[in-house]
Protein backbone atom coordinates (compact mmCIF):
# COMPACT_ATOMS: atom_id res chain seq x y z
CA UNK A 1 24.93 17.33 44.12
CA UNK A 2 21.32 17.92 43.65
CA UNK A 3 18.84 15.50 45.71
CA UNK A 4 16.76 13.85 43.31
CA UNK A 5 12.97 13.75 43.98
CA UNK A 6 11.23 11.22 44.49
CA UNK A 7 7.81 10.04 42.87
CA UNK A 8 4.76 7.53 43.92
CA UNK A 9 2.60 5.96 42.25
CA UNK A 10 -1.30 6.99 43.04
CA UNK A 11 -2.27 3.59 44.46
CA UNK A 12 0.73 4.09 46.74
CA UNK A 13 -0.76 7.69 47.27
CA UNK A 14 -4.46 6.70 48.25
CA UNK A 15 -2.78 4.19 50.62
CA UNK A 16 -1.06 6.17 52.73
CA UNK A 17 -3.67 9.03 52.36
CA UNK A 18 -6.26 5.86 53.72
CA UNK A 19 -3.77 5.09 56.53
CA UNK A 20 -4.71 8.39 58.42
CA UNK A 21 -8.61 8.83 56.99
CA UNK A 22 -9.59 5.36 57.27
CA UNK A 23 -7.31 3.47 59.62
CA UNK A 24 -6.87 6.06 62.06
CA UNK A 25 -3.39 6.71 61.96
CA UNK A 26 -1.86 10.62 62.83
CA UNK A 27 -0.25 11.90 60.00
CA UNK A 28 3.11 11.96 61.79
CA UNK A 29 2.80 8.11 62.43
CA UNK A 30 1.87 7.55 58.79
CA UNK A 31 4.79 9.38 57.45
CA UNK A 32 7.14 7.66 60.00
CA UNK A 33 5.72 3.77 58.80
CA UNK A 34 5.67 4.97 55.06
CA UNK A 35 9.26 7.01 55.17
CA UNK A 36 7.83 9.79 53.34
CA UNK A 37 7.22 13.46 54.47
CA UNK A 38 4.69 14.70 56.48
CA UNK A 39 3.59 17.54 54.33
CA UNK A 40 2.95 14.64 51.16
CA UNK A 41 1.10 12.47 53.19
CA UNK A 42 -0.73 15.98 54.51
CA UNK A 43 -1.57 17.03 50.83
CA UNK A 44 -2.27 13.39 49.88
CA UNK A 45 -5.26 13.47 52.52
CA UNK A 46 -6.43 17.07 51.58
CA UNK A 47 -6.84 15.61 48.17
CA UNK A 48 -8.47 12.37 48.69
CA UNK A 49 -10.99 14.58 51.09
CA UNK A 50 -11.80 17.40 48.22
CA UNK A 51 -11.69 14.13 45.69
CA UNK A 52 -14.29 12.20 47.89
CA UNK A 53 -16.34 15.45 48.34
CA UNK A 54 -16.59 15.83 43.80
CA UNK A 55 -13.90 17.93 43.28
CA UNK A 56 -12.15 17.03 40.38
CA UNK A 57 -7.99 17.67 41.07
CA UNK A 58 -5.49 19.38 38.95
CA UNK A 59 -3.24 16.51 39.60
CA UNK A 60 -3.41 12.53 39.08
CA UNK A 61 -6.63 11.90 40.84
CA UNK A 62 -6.41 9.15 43.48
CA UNK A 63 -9.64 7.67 43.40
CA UNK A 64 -11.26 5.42 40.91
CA UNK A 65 -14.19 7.70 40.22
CA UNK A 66 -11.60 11.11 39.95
CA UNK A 67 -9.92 9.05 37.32
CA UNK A 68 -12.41 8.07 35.18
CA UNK A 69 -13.47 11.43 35.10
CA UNK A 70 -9.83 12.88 34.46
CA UNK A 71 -9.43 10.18 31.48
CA UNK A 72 -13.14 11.48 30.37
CA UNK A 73 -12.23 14.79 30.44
CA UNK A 74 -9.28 13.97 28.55
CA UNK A 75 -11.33 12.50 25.90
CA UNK A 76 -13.61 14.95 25.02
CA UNK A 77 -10.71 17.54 24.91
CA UNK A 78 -9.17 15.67 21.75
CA UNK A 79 -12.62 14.88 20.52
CA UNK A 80 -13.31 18.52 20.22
CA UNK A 81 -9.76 19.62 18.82
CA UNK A 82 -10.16 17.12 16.29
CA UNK A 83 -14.16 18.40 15.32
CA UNK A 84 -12.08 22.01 15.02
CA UNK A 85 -9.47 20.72 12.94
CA UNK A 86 -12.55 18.63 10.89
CA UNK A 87 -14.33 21.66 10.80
CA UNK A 88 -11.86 23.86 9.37
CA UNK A 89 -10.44 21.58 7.01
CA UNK A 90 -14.45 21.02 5.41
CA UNK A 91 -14.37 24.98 5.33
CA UNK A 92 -11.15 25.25 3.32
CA UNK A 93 -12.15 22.38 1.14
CA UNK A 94 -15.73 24.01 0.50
CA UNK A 95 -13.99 27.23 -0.13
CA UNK A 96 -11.72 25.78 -2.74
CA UNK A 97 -14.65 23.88 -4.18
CA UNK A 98 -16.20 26.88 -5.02
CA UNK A 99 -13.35 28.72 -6.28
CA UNK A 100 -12.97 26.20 -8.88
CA UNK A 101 -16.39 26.54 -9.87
CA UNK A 102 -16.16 29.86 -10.96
């Protein structure tokens, strides 16, 4: 049977990424208290430190700023599909315009 994987939240994320940056912890002890591998909690500081530094992840983002940019970023991706679609659709319906005009 396979071993199902397991998912946290971000808060829970930035928590335990804040246990070794902020509170001093070794990443060995954090994993230990939390009950969550060492690599995670590893890749969970690596990304808080290239989030704090501007670096916008791939991934959820853990901190506030990271995430307002993500959901940003996320906007003005469907804002500019839907100018495309917009755009094309005023092109067809000009086109057809002047088809029936001649």
């Amino acid at each position: 049977m396979a071993k199902q994987r397991r998912s946290f939240s971000t808060e829970f994320k930035a928590e335990a990424a804040n246990l070794v940056v902020k509170q001093g912890y070794s990443v060995r002890e954090a994993s230990h208290s939390l009950g969550v591998g060492e690599t995670a909690i590893r890749r969970w500081v690596s990304q808080l430190a290239q989030e704090r530094g501007g670096i916008t992840p791939k991934s959820k983002a853990l901190t506030p700023e990271q995430q307002k940019i993500q959901e940003l970023e996320a906007r003005i991706n469907r804002l500019e599909r839907e100018k495309a679609i917009l755009k094309k659709a005023t092109a067809l319906l000009m086109s057809d315009e002047l088809d029936h005009t001649r």
